[in-house]
Protein backbone atom coordinates (compact mmCIF):
# COMPACT_ATOMS: atom_id res chain seq x y z
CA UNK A 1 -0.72 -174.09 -52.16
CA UNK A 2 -1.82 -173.79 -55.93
CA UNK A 3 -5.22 -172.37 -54.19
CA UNK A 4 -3.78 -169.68 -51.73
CA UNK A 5 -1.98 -168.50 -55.25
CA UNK A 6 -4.32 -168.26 -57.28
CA UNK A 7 -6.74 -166.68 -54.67
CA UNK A 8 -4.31 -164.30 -54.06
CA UNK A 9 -3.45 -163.53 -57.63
CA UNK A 10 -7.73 -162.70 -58.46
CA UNK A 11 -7.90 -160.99 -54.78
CA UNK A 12 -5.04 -158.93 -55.13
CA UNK A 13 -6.63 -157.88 -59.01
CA UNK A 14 -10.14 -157.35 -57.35
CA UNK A 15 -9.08 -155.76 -54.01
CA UNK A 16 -5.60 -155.19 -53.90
CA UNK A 17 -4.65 -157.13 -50.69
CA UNK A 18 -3.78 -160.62 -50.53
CA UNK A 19 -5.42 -163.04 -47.84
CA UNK A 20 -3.25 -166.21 -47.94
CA UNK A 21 -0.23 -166.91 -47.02
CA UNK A 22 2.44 -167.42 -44.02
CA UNK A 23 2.39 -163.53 -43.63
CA UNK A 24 -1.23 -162.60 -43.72
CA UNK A 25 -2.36 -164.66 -40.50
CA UNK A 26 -2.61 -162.39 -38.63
CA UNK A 27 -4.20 -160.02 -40.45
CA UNK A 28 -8.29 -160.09 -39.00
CA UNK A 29 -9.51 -159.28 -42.29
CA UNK A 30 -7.85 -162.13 -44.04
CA UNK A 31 -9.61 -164.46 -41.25
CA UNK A 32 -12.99 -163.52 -42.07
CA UNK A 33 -12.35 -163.67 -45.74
CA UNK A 34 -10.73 -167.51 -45.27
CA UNK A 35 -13.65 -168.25 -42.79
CA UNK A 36 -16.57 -166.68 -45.82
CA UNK A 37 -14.78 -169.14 -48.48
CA UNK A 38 -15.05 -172.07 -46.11
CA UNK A 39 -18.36 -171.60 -44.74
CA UNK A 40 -19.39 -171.28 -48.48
CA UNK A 41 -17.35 -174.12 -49.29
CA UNK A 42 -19.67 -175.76 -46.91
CA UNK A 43 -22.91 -174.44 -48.76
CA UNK A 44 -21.66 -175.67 -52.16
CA UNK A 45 -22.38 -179.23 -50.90
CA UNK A 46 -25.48 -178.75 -48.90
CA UNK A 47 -28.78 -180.31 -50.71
CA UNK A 48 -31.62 -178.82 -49.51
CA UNK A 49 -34.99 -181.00 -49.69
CA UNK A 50 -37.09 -178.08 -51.12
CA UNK A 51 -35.01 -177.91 -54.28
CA UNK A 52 -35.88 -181.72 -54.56
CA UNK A 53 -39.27 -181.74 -53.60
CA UNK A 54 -41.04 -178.31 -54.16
CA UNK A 55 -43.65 -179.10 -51.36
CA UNK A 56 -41.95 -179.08 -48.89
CA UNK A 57 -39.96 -175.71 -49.86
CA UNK A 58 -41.16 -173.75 -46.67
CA UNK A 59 -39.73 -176.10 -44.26
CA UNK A 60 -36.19 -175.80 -43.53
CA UNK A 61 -35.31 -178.96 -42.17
CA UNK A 62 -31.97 -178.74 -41.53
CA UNK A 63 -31.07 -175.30 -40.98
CA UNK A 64 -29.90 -174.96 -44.38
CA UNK A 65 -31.30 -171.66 -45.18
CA UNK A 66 -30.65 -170.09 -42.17
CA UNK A 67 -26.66 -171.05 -42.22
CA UNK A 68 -27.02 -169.27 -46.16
CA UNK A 69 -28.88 -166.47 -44.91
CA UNK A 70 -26.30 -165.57 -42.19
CA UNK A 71 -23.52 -166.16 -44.77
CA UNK A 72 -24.99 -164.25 -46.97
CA UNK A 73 -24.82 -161.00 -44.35
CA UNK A 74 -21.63 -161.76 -43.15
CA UNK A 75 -20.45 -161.84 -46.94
CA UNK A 76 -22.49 -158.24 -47.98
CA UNK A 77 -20.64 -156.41 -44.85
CA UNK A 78 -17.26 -157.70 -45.73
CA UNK A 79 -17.74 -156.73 -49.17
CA UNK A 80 -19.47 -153.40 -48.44
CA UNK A 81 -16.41 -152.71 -46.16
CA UNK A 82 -13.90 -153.58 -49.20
CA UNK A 83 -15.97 -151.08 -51.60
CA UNK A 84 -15.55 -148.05 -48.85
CA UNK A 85 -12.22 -149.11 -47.61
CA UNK A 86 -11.54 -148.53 -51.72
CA UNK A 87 -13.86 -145.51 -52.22
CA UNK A 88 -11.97 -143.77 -49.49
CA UNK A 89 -8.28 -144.94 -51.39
CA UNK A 90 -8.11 -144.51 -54.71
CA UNK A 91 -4.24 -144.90 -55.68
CA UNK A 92 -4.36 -147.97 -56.39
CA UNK A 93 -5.56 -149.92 -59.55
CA UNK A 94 -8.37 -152.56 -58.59
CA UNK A 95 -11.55 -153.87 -60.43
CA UNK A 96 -13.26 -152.01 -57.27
CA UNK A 97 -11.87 -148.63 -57.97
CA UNK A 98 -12.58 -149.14 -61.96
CA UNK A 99 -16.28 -149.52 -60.76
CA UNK A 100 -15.92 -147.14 -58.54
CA UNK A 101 -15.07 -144.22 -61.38
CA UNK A 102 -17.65 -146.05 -62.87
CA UNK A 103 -20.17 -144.84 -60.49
CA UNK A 104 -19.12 -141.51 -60.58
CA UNK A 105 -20.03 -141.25 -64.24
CA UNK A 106 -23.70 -143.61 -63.95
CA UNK A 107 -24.46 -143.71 -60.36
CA UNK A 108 -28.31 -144.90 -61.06
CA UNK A 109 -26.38 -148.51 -62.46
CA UNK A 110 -23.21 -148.86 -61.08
CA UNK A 111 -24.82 -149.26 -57.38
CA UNK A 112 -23.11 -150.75 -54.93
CA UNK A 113 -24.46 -153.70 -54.73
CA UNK A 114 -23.43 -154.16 -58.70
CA UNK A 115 -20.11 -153.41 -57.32
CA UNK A 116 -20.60 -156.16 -54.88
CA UNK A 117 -22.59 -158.55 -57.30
CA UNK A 118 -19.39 -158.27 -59.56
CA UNK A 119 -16.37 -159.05 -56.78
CA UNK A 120 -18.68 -162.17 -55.54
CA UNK A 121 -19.12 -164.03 -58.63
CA UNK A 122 -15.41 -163.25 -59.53
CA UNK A 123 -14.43 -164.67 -56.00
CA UNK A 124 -17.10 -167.83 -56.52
CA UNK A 125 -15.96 -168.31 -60.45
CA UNK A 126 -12.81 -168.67 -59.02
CA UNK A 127 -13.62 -170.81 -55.94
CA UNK A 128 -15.62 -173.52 -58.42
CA UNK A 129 -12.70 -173.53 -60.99
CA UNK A 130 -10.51 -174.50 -58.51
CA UNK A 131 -12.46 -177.53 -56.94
CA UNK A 132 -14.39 -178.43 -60.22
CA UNK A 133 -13.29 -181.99 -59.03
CA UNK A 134 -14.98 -181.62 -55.38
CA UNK A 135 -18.41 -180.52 -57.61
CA UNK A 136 -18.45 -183.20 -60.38
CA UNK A 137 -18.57 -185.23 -57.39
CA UNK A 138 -21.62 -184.17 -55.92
CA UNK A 139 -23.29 -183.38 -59.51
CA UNK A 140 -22.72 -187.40 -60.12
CA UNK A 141 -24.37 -187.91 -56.73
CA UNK A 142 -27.37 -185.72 -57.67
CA UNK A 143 -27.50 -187.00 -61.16
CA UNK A 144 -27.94 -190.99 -59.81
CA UNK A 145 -30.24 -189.60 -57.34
CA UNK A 146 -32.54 -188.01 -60.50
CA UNK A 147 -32.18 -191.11 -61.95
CA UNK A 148 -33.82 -192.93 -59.44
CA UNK A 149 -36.11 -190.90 -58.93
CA UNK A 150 -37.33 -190.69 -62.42
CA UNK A 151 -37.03 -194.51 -62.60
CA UNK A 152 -39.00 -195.15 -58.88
CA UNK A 153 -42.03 -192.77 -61.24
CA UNK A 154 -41.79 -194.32 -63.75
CA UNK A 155 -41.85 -198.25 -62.59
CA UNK A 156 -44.66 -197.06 -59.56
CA UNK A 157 -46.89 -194.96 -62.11
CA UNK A 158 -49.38 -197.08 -64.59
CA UNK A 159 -48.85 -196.21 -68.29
CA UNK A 160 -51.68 -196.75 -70.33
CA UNK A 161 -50.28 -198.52 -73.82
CA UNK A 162 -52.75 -197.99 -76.47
C-alpha cells in the first residue's frame, strides 16, 4: 500500500498518470509499467558470474544478460512512448514537459534519451528507497561471499615473510 502511494505520488510528478491502484487495472499501460518494475525487481537480485569472476564475462550462463537486455527495450519503448505521448500534450505540468521546453531551447543536450535517462533513475531511486531492506539483504550476502573469497586467497596463496 505505502508502495503503490508513493509510486504514484513520483509517477504522477514525472508523468502525470498514476499506475496503482483499484482503478487503474485496467488500464494496459499501467500493466506494462507494474510488469517493467517487477521484472526489474527481479534483476536487482540477479548475480551474474562475470561481475565475480572477470574471465568468464563473455559467457552468460544463466540467461542473465539476455533477460536485462530485453528489459532494457521493453523499458526504452515505454518510456519513449511517455516522452511523445507528453510532447504531443503539453497542458499539463510534468518533469517530462519541463524537459521537454527544455529541448526546445538546447536540443543538441536535452536529447531524448536524457529525457529518458532522467525519468528512469527517478523511477529506480525510488524503487531502491522503498525496498532498501530487500537490498541490504543481498549486499550482506555479497559482502560474506567477498569475504570468503578474499580469505579462500589468502589461506590457499603462499606469502613469503621476510
Amino acid at each position: 500500500m505505502l508502495l503503490d502511494l508513493t509510486c504514484n505520488i513520483m509517477m504522477r510528478m514525472v508523468a502525470g498518470k498514476r499506475y496503482y491502484g483499484e482503478d487503474v487495472k485496467e488500464i494496459e499501460e499501467a500493466r506494462i509499467f507494474k510488469e517493467i518494475m517487477e521484472e526489474f525487481a527481479e534483476c536487482i537480485v540477479m548475480i551474474n558470474v562475470g561481475d565475480l569472476i572477470p574471465m568468464l564475462q563473455w559467457v552468460d550462463f544463466t540467461g542473465h544478460l539476455k533477460k536485462l537486455d530485453r528489459l532494457g527495450k521493453k523499458m526504452d519503448v515505454f518510456l519513449q512512448g511517455l516522452v511523445d505521448e507528453h510532447r504531443d500534450n503539453r497542458d499539463r505540468n510534468t518533469m517530462i514537459n519541463r524537459f521537454l521546453a527544455l529541448q526546445e531551447e538546447q536540443p543538441e543536450y536535452y536529447t531524448d534519451e536524457v529525457i529518458k535517462g532522467h525519468v528512469l533513475v527517478s523511477q529506480i531511486k525510488l524503487f531502491l528507497m522503498l525496498s532498501q531492506k530487500f537490498v541490504r539483504k543481498h549486499m550482506m550476502f555479497l559482502f560474506v561471499f567477498l569475504c570468503d573469497s578474499l580469505t579462500f586467497l589468502l589461506v590457499s596463496s603462499p606469502l613469503s615473510i621476510s
